[in-house]
N, C-alpha and C. Protein backbone atom coordinates (compact mmCIF):
# COMPACT_ATOMS: atom_id res chain seq x y z
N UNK A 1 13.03 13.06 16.97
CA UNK A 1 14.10 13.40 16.06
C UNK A 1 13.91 12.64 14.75
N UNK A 2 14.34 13.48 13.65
CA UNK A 2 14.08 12.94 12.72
C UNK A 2 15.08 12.31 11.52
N UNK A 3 14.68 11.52 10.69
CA UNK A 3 16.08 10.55 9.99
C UNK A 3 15.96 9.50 9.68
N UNK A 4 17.12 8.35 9.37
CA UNK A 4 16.89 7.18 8.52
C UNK A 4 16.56 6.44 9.79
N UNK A 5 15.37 5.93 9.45
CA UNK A 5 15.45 4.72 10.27
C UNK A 5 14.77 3.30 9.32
N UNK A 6 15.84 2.20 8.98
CA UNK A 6 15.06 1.16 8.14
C UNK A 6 15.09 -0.10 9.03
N UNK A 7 13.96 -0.31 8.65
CA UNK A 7 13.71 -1.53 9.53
C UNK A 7 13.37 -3.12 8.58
N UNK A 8 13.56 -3.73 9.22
CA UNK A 8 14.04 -5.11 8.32
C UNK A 8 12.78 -6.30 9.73
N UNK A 9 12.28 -7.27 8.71
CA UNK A 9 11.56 -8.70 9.20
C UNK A 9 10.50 -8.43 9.65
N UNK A 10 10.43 -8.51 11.20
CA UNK A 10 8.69 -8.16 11.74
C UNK A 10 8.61 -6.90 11.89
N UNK A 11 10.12 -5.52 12.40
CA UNK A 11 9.79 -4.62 12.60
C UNK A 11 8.87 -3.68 10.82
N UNK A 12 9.63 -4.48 9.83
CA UNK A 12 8.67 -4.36 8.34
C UNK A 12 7.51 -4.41 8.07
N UNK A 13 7.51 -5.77 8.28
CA UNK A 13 5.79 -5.50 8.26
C UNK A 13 5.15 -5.25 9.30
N UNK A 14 5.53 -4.91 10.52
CA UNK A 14 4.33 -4.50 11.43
C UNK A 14 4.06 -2.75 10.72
N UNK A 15 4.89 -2.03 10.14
CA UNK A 15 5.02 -0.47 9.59
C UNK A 15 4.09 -0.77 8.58
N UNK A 16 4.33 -1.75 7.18
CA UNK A 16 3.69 -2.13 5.90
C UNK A 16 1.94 -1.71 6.75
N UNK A 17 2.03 -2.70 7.33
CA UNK A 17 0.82 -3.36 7.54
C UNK A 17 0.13 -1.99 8.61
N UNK A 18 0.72 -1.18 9.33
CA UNK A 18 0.15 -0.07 10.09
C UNK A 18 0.16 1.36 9.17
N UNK A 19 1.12 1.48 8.10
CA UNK A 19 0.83 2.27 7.08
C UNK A 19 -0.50 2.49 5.81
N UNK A 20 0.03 0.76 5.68
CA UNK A 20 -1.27 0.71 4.43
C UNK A 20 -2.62 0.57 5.08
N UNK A 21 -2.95 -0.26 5.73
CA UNK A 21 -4.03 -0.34 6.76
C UNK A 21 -4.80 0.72 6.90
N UNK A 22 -3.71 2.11 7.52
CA UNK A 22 -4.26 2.97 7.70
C UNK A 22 -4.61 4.56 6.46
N UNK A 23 -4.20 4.01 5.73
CA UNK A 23 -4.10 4.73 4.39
C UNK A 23 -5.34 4.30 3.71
N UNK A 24 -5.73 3.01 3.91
CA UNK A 24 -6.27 2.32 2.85
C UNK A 24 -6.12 1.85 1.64
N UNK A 25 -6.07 3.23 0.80
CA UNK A 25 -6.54 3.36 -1.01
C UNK A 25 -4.68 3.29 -1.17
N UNK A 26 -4.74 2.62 -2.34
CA UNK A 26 -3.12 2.34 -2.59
C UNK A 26 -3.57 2.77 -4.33
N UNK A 27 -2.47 3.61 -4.70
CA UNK A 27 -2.45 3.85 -6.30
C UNK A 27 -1.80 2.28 -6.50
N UNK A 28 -2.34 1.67 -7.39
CA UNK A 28 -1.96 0.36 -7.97
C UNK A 28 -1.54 0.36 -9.50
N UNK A 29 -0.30 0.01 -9.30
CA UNK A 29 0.55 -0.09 -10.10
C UNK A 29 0.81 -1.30 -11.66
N UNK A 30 0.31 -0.94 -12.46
CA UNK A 30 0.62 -2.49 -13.25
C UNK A 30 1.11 -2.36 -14.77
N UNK A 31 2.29 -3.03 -15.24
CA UNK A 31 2.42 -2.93 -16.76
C UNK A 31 3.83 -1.57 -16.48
N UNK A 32 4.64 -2.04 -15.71
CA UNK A 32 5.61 -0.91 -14.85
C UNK A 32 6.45 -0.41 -16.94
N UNK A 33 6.52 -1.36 -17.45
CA UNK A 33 7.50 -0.96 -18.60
C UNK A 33 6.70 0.20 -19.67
N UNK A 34 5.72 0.33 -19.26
CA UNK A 34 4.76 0.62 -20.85
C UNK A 34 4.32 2.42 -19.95
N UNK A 35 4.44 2.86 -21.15
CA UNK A 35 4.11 4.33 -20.73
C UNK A 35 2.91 4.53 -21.30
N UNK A 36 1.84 5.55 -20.79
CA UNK A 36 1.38 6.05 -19.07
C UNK A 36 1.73 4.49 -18.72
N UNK A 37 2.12 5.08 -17.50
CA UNK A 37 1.58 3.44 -16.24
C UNK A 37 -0.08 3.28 -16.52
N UNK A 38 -0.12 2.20 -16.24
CA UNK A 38 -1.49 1.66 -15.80
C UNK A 38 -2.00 1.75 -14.44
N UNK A 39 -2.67 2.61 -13.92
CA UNK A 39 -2.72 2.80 -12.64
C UNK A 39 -4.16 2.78 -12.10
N UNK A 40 -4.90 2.73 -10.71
CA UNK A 40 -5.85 2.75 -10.42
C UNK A 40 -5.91 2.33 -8.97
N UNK A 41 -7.02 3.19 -7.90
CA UNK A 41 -7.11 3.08 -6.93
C UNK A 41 -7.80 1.82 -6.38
N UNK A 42 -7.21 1.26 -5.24
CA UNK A 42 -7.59 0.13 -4.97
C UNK A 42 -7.46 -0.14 -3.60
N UNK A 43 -8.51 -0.61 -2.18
CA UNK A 43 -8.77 -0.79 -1.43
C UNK A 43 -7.94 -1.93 -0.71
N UNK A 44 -7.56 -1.77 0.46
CA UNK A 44 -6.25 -2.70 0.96
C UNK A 44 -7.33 -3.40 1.94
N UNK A 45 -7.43 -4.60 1.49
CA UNK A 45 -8.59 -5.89 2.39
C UNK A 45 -7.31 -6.08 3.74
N UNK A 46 -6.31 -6.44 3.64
CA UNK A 46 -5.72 -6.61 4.49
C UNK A 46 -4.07 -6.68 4.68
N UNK A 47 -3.14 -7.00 5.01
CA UNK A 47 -2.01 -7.41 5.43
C UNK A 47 -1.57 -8.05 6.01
N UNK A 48 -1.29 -9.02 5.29
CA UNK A 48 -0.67 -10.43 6.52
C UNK A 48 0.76 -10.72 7.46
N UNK A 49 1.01 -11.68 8.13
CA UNK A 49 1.55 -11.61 9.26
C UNK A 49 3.11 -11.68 8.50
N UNK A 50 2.92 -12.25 6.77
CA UNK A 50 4.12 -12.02 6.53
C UNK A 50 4.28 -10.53 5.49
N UNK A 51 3.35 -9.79 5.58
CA UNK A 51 3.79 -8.46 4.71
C UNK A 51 2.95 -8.23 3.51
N UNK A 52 2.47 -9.58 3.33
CA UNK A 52 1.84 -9.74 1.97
C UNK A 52 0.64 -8.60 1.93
N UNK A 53 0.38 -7.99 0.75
CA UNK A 53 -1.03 -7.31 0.56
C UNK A 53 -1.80 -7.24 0.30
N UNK A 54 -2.97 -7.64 0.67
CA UNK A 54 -4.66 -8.63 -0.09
C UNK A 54 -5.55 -7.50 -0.72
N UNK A 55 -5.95 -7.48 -1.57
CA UNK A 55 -6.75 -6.85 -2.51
C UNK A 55 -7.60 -7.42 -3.10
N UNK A 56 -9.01 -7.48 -3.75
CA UNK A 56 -10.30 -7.82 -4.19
C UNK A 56 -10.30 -7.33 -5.64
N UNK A 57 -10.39 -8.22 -6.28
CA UNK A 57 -10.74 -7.80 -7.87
C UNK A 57 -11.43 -8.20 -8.67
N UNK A 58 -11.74 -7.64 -9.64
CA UNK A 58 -12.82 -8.48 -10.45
C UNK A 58 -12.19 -9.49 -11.85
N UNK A 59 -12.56 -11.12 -12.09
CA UNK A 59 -11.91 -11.46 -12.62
C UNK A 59 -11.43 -11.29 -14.34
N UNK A 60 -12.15 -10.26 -14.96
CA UNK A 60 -11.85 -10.02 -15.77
C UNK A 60 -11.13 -8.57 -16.25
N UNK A 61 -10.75 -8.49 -15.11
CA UNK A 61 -10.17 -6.79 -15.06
C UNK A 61 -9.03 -6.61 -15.76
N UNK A 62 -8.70 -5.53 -16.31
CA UNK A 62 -7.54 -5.42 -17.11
C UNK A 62 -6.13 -5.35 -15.95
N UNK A 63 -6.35 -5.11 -14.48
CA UNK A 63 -5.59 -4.99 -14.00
C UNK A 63 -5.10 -6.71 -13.33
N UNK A 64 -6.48 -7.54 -13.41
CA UNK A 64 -5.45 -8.94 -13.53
C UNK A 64 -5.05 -9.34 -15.00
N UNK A 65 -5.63 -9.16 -15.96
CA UNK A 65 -4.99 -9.22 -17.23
C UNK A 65 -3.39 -8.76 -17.23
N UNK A 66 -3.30 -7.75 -16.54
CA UNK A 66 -1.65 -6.96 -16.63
C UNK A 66 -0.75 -7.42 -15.58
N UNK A 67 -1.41 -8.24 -14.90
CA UNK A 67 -0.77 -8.96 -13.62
C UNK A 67 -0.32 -10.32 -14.51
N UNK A 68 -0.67 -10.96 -14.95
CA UNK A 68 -0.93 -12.50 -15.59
C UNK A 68 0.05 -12.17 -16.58
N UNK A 69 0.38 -11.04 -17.39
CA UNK A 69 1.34 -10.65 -18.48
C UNK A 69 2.68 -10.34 -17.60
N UNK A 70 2.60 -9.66 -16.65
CA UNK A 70 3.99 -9.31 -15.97
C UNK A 70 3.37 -8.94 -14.68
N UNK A 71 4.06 -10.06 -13.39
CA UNK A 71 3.57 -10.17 -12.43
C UNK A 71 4.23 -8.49 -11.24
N UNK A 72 5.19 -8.09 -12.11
CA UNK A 72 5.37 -6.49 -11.28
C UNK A 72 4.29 -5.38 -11.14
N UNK A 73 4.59 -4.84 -9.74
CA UNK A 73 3.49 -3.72 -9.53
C UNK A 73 4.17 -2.91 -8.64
N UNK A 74 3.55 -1.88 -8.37
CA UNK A 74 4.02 -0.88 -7.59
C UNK A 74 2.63 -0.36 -6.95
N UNK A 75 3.01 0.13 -5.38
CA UNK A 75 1.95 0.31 -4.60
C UNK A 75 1.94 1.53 -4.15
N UNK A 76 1.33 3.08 -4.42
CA UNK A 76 1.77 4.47 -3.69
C UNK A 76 0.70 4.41 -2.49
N UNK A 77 0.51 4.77 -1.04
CA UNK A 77 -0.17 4.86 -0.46
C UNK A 77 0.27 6.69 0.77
N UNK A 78 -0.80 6.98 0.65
CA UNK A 78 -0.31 8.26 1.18
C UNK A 78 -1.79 8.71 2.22
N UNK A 79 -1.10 8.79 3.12
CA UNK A 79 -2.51 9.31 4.74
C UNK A 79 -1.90 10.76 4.79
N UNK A 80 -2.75 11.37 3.78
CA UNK A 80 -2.74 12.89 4.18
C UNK A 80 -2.98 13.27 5.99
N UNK A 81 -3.56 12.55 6.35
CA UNK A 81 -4.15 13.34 7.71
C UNK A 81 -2.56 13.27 8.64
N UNK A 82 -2.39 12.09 8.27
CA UNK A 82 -1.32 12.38 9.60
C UNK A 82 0.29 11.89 8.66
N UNK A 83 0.66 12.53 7.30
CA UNK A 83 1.40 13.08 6.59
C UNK A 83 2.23 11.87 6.34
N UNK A 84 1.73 10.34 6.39
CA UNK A 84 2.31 9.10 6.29
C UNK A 84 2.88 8.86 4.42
N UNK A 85 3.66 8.19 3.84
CA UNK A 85 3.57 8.17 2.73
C UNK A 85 4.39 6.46 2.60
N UNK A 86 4.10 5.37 1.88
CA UNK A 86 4.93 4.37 1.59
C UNK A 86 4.74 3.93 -0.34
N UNK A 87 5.90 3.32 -0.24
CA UNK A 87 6.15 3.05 -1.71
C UNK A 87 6.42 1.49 -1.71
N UNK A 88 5.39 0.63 -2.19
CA UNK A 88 6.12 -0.65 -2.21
C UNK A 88 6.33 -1.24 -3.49
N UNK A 89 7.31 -1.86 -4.01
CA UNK A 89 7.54 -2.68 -5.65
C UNK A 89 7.27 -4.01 -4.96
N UNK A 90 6.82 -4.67 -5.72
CA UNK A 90 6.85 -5.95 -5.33
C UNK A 90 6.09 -7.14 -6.52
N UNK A 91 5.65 -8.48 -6.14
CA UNK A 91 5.10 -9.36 -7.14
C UNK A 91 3.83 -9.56 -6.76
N UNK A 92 2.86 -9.45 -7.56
CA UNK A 92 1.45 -9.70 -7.34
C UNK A 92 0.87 -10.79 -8.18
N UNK A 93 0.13 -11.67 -7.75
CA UNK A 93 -0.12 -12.94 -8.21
C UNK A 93 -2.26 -13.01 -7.73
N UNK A 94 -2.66 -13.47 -9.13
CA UNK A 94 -4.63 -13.62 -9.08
C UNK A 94 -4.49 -14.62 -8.32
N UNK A 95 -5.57 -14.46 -7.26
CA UNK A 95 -5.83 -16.31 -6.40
C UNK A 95 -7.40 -16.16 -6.87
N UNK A 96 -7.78 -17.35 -6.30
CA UNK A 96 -9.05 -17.36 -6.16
C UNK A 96 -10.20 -18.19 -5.10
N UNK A 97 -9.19 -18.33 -3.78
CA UNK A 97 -9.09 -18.97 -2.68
C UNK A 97 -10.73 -18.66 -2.45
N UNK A 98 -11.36 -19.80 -1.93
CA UNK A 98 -12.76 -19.25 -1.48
C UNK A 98 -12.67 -18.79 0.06
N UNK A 99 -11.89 -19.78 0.30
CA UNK A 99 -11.82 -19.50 2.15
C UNK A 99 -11.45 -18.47 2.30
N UNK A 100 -10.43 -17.51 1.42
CA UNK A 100 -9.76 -16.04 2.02
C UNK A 100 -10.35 -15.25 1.42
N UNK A 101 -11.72 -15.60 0.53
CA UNK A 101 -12.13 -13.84 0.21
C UNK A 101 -13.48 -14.51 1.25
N UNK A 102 -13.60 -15.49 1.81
CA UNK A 102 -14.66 -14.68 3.29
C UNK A 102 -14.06 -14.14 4.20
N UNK A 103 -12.76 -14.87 4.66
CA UNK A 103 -11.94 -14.03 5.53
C UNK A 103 -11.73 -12.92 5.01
N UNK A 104 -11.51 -12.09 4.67
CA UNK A 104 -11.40 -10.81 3.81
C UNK A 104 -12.70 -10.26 3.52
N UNK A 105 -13.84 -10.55 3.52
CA UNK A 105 -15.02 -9.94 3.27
C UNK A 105 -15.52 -9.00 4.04
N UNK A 106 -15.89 -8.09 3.67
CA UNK A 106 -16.67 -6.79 4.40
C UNK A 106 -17.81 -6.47 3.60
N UNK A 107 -18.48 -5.80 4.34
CA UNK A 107 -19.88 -5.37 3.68
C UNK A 107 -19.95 -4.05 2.64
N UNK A 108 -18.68 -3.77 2.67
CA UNK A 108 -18.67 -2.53 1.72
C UNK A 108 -17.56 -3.22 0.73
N UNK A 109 -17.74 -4.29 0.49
CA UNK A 109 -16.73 -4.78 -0.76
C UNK A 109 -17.98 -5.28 -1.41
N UNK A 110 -19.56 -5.50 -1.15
CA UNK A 110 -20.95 -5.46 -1.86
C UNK A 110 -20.75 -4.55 -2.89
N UNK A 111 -20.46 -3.58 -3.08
CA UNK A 111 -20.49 -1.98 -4.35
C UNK A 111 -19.84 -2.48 -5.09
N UNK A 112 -18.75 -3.46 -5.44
CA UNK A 112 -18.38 -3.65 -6.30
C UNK A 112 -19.02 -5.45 -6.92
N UNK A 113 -18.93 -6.20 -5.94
CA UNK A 113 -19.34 -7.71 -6.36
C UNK A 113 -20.74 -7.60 -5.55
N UNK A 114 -21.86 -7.20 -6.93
CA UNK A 114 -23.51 -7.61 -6.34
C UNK A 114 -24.06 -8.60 -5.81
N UNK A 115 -23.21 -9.78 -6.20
CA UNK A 115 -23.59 -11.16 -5.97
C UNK A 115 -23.17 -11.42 -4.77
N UNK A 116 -22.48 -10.31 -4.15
CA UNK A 116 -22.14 -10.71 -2.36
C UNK A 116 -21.18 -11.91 -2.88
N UNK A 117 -20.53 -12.68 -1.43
CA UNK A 117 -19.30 -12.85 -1.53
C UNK A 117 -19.31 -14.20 -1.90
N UNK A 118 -20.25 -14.84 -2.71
CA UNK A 118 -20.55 -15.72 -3.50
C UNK A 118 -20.60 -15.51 -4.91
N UNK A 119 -20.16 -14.24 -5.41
CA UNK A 119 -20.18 -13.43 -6.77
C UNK A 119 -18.66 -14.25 -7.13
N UNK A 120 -19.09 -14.95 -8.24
CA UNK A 120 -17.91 -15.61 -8.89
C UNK A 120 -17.13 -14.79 -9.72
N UNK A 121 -17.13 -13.76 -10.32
CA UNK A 121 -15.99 -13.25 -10.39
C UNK A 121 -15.39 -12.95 -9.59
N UNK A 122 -15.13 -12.60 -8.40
CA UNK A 122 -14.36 -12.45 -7.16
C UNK A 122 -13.00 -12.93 -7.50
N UNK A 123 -12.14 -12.42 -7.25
CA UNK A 123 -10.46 -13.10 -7.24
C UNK A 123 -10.38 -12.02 -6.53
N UNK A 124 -8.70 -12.69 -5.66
CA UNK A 124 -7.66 -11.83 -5.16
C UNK A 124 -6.91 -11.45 -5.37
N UNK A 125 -6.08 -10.40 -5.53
CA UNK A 125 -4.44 -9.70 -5.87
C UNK A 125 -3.88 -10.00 -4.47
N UNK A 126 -2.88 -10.90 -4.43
CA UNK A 126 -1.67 -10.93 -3.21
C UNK A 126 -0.74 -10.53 -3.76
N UNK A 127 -0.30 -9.45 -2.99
CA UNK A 127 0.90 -8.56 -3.55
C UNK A 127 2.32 -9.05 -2.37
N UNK A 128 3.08 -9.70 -2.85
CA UNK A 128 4.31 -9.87 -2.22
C UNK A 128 5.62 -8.76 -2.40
N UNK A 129 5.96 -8.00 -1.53
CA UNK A 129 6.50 -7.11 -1.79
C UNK A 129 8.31 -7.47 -1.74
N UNK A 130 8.70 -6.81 -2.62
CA UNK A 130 9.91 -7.03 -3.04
C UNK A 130 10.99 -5.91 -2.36
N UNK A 131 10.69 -4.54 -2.13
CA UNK A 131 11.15 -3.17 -1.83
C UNK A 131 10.19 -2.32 -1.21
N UNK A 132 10.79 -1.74 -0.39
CA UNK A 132 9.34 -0.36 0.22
C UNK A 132 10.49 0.23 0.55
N UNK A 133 9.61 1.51 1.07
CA UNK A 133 10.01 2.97 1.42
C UNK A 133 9.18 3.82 1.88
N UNK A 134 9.43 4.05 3.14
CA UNK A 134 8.29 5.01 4.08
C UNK A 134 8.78 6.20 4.16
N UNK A 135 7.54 7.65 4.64
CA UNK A 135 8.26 8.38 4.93
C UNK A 135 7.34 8.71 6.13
N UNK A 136 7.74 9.01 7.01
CA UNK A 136 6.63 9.05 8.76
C UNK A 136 6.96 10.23 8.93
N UNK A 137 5.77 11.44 9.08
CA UNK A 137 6.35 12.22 9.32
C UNK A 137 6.43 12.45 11.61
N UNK A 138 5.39 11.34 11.67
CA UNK A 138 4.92 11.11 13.29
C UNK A 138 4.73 12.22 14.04
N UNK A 139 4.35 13.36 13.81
CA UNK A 139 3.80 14.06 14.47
C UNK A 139 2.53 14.79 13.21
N UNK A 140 1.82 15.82 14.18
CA UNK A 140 0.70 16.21 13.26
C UNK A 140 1.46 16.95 11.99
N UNK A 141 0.43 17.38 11.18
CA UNK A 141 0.78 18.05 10.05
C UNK A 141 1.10 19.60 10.49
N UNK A 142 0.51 19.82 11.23
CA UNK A 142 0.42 21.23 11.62
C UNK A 142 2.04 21.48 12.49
N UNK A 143 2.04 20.75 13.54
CA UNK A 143 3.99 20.58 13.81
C UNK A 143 4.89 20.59 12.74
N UNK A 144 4.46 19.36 11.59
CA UNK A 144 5.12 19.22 10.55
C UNK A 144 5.73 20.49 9.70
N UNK A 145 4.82 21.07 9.52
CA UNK A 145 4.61 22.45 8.70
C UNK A 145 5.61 23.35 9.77
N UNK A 146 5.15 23.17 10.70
CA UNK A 146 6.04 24.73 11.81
C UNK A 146 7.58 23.91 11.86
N UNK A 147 7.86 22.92 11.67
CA UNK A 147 9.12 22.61 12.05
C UNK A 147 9.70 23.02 10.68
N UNK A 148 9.07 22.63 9.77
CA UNK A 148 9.81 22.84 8.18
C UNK A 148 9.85 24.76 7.99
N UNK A 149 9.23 25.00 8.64
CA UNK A 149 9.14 26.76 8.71
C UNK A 149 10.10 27.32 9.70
N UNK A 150 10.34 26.89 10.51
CA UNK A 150 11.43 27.22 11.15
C UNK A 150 12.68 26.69 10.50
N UNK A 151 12.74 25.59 10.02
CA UNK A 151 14.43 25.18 9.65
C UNK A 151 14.59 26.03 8.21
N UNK A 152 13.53 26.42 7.82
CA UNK A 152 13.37 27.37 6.42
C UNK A 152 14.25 28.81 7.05
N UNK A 153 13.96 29.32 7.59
CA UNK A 153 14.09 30.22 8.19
C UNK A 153 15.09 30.52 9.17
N UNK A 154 15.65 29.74 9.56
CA UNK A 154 16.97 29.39 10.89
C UNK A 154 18.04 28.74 10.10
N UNK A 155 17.63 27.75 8.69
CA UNK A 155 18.95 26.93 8.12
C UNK A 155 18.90 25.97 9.04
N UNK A 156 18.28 25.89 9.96
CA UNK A 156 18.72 24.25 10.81
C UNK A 156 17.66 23.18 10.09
N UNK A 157 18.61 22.05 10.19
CA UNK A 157 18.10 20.51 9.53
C UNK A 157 16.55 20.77 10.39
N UNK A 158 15.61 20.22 9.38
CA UNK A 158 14.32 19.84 9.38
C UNK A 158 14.44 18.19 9.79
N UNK A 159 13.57 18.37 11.45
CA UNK A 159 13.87 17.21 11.73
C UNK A 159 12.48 16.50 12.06
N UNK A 160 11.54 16.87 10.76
CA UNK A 160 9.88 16.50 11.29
C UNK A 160 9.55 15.39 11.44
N UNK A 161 10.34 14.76 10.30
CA UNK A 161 10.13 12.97 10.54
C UNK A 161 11.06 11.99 10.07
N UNK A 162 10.46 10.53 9.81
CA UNK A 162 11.87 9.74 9.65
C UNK A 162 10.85 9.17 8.61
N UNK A 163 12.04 8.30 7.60
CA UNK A 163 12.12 7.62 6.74
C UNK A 163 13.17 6.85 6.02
N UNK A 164 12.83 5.40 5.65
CA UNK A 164 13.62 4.45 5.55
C UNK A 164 12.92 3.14 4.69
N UNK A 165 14.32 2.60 4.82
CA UNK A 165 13.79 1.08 3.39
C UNK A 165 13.10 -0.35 4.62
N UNK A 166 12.38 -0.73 3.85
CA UNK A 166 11.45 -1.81 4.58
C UNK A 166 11.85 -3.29 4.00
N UNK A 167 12.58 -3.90 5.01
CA UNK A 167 12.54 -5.46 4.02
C UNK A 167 12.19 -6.44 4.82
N UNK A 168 11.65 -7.10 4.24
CA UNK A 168 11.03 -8.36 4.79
C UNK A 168 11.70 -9.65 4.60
């Protein structure tokens, strides 16, 4: 059945962290006041046990430049396959921890830092989130679609999935 369901503390980020995770690519958000947004796709290294969102950047990027000017961002992440969608606002802050970009290292974060994970431009974006908003649709797309086609068609509430506010 489908509807509000918001969940608040660990049930938060265990969703954050099983949404984005599985989404990956997050539209990244920066410079929220200034029109166009500043936006650009960006690879989710991880999610921590408190919600936080780890990202890899390069240190002269305009997108930590726009972080360092105004620490707001906004995060869109959307898993077409299985019709997931979350929205997070929150504060993002450059580190440059050595110990957490090995913990965080993968072999396909090489394409961007040549120097492997000893490449000193390396910094991190930790995104502390302030607000989210999911929308699950939890079943396939193909259910999804036949349930929204039937309540099209019958007038009965479309009950494909749930969605709700996330706080940590």
């Amino acid at each position: 059945m489908g509807g509000i369901k918001n969940l608040v503390d660990k049930a938060a980020v265990k969703k954050i962290k099983e949404m984005a995770m599985a989404a990956d690519i997050a539209v990244f958000v920066t410079s929220l006041t200034n029109v166009p947004l500043s936006s650009r796709p960006m690879s989710t290294q991880d999610v921590d046990d408190d919600g936080n969102i780890w990202f890899m950047s390069k240190d002269e990027s305009h997108k930590n430049e726009d972080i360092l000017n105004d620490s707001r961002v906004q995060l869109f992440y959307s898993n077409k396959s299985s019709s997931e969608y979350l929205s997070i606002y929150g504060n993002a802050e450059v580190l440059t921890s050595r110990d957490r970009i090995e913990e965080l290292w993968s072999p396909i974060v090489k394409a961007w830092f040549s120097e492997g994970k000893e490449d000193p431009s390396i910094t991190l974006i930790r995104v502390v989130p302030a607000d989210a908003y999911y929308w699950d649709t939890k079943e396939s797309k193909i259910i999804s679609l036949i349930k929204i086609a039937y309540g099209a068609l019958t007038g009965t509430p479309n009950n494909a999935g749930v969605e709700g506010s996330l706080k940590i």
